[in-house]
C-alpha atoms as a PDB file:
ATOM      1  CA  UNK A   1      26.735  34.458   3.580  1.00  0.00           C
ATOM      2  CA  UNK A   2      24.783  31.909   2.583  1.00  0.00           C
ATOM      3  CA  UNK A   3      21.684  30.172   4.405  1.00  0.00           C
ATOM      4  CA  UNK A   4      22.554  26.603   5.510  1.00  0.00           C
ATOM      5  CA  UNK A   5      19.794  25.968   7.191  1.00  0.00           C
ATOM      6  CA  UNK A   6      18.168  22.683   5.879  1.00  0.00           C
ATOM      7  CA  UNK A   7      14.689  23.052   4.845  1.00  0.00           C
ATOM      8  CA  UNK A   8      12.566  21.352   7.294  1.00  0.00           C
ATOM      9  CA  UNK A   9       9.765  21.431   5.313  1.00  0.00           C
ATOM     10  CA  UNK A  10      11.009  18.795   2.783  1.00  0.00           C
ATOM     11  CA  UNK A  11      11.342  16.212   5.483  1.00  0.00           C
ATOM     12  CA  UNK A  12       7.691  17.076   7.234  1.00  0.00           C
ATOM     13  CA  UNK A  13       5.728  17.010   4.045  1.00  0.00           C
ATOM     14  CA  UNK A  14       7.717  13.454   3.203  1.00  0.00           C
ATOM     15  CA  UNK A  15       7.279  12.038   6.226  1.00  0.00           C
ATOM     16  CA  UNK A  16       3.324  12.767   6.068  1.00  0.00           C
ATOM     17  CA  UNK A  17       3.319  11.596   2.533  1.00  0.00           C
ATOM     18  CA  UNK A  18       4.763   8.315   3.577  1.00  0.00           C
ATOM     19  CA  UNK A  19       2.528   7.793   6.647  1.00  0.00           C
ATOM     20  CA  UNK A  20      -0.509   8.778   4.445  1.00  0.00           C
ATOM     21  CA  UNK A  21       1.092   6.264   1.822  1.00  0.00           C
ATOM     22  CA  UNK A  22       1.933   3.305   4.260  1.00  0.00           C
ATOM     23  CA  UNK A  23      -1.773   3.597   5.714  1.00  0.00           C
ATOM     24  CA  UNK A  24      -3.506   3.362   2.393  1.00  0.00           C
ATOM     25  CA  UNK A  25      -1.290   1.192   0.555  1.00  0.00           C
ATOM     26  CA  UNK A  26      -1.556  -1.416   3.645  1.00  0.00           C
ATOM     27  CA  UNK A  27      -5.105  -1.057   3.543  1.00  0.00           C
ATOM     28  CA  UNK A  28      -5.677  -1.398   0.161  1.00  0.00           C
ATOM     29  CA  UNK A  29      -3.571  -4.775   0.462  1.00  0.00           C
ATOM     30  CA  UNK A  30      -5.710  -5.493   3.515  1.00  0.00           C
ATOM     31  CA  UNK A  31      -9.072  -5.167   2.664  1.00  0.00           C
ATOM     32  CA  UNK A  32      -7.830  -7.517  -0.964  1.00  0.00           C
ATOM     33  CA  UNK A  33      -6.648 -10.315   1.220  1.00  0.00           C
ATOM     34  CA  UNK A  34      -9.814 -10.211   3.754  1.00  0.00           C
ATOM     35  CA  UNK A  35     -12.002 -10.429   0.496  1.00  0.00           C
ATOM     36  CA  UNK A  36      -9.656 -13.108  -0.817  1.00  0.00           C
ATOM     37  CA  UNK A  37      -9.898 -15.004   2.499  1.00  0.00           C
ATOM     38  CA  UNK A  38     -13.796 -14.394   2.573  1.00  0.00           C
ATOM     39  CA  UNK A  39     -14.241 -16.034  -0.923  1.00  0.00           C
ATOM     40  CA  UNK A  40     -12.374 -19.357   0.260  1.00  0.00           C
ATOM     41  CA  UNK A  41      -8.249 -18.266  -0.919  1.00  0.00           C
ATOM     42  CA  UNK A  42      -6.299 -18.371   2.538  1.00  0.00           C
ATOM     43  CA  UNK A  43      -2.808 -17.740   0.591  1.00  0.00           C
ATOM     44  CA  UNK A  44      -2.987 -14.080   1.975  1.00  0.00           C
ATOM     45  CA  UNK A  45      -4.187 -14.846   5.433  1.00  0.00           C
ATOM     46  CA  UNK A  46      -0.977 -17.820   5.825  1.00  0.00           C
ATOM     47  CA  UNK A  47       1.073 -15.026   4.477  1.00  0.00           C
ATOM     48  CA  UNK A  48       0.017 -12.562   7.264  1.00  0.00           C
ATOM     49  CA  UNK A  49      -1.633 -10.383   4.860  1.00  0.00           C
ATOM     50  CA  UNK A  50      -4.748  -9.871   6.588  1.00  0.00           C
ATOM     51  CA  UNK A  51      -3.674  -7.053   8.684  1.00  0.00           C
ATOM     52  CA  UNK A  52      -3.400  -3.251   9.354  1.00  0.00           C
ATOM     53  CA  UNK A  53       0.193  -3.855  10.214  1.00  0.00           C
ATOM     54  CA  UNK A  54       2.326  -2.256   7.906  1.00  0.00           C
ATOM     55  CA  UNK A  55       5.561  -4.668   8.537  1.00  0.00           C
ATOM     56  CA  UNK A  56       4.275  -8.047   6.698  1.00  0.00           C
ATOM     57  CA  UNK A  57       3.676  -5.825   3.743  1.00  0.00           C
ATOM     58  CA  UNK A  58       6.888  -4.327   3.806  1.00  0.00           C
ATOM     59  CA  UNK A  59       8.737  -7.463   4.834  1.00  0.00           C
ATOM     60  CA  UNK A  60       6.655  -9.019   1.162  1.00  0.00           C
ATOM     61  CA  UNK A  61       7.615  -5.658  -1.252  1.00  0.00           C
ATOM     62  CA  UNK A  62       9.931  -3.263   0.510  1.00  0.00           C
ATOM     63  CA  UNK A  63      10.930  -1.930  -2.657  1.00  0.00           C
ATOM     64  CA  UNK A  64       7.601  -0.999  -3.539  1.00  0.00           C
ATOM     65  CA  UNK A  65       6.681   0.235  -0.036  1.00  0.00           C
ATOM     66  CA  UNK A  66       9.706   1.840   1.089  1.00  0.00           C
ATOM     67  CA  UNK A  67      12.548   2.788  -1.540  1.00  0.00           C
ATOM     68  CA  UNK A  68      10.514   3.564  -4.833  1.00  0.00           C
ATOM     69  CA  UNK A  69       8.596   5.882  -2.373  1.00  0.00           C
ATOM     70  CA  UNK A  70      10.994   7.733  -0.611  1.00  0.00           C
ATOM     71  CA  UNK A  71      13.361   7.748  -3.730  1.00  0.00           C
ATOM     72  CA  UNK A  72      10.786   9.688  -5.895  1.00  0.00           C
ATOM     73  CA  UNK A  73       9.614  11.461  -3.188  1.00  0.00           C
ATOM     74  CA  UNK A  74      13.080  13.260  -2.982  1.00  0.00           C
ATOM     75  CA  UNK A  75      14.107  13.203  -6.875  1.00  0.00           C
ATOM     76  CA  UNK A  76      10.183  14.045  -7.938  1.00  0.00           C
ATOM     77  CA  UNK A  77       8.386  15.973  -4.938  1.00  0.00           C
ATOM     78  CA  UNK A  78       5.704  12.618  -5.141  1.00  0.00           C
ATOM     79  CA  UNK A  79       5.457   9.510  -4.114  1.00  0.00           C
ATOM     80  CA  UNK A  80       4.522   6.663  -6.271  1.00  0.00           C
ATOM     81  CA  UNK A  81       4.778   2.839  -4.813  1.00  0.00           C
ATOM     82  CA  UNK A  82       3.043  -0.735  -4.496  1.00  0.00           C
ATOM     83  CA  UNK A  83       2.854  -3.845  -2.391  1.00  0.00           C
ATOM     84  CA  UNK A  84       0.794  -7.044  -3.181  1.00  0.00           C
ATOM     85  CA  UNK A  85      -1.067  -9.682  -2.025  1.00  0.00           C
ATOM     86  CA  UNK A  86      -0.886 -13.315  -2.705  1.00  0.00           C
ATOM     87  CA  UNK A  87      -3.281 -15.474  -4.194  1.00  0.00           C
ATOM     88  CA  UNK A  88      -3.675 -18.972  -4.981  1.00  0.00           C
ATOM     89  CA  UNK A  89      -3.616 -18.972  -8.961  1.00  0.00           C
ATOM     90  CA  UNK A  90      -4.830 -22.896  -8.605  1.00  0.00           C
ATOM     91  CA  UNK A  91      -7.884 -22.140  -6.437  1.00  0.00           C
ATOM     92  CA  UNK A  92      -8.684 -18.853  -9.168  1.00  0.00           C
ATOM     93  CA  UNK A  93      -9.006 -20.931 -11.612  1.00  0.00           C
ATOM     94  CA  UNK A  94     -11.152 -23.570  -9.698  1.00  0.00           C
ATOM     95  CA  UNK A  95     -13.457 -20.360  -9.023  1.00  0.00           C
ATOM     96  CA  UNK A  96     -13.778 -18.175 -11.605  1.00  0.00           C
ATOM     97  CA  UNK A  97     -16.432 -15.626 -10.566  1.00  0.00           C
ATOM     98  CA  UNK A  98     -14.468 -14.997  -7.421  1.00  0.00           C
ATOM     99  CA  UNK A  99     -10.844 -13.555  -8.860  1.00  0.00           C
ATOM    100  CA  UNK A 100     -12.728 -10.425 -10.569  1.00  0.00           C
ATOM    101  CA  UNK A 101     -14.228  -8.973  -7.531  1.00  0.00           C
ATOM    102  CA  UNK A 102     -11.068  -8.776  -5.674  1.00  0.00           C
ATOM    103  CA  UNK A 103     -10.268  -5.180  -6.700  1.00  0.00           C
ATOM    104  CA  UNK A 104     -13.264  -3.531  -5.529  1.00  0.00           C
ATOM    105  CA  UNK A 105     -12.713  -3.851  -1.740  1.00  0.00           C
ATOM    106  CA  UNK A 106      -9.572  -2.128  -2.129  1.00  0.00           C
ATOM    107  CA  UNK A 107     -10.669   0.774  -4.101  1.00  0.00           C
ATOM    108  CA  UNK A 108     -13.082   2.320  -1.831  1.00  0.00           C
ATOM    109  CA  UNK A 109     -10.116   1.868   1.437  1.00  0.00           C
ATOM    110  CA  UNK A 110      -8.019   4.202  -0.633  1.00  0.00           C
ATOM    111  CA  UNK A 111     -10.182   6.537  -2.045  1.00  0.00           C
ATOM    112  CA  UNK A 112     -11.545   7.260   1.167  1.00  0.00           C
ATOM    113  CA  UNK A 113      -8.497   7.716   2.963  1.00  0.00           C
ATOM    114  CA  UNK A 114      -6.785  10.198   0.482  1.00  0.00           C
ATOM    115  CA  UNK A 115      -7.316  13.763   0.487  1.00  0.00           C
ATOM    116  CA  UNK A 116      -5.790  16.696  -1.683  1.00  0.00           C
ATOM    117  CA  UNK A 117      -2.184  18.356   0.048  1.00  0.00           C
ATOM    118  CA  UNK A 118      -2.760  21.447   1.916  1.00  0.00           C
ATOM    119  CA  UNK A 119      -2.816  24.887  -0.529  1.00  0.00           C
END
């Protein structure tokens, strides 16, 4: 007789994956629309982009933050996703020097909040 027992542990390590992925990728986002927002480009901030709250960044890429994650997760044994946030392409090119420090404040959010799986 055979075991049919579900393993549990498929469904744990997912759902700390995604919680580990929903954090960083929504602070990542975050910390690029503050910066945005900061340097004078309030597209983010009217899209509700300026926030810890994972739900405006799902409701803006909930492919990227919800099925491509959970779909490789379970055909892959990794997760892999995005989200986004808007900018005004208008006011970029009104500023140049701004646009290319964007990435940097959302580097250091996710480096800092990812750590190796457990052994």
């Amino acid at each position: 007789m055979g075991n049919n027992v579900p393993d549990t542990s498929l469904f744990f390590y997912g759902t700390a994956w995604y919680l580990a992925f929903l954090f960083s990728t929504t602070l990542h986002e975050a910390s690029h629309a503050l910066v945005a927002l900061k340097l004078g480009d309030d597209t983010a901030h009217r899209g509700g982009q300026v926030t810890l709250d994972p739900i405006p960044h799902i409701q803006r890429e909930p492919v990227g933050m919800v099925v491509v994650p959970i779909v490789s997760y379970l055909l892959g044994g990794w997760m892999i996703g995005w989200a986004s946030a808007p900018y005004d392409p208008e006011w970029a090119g009104r500023n140049p020097g701004a646009p290319p420090s964007w990435p940097w404040p959302g580097q250091l959010p996710t480096c800092s909040s990812v750590s190796p799986p457990p052994s």
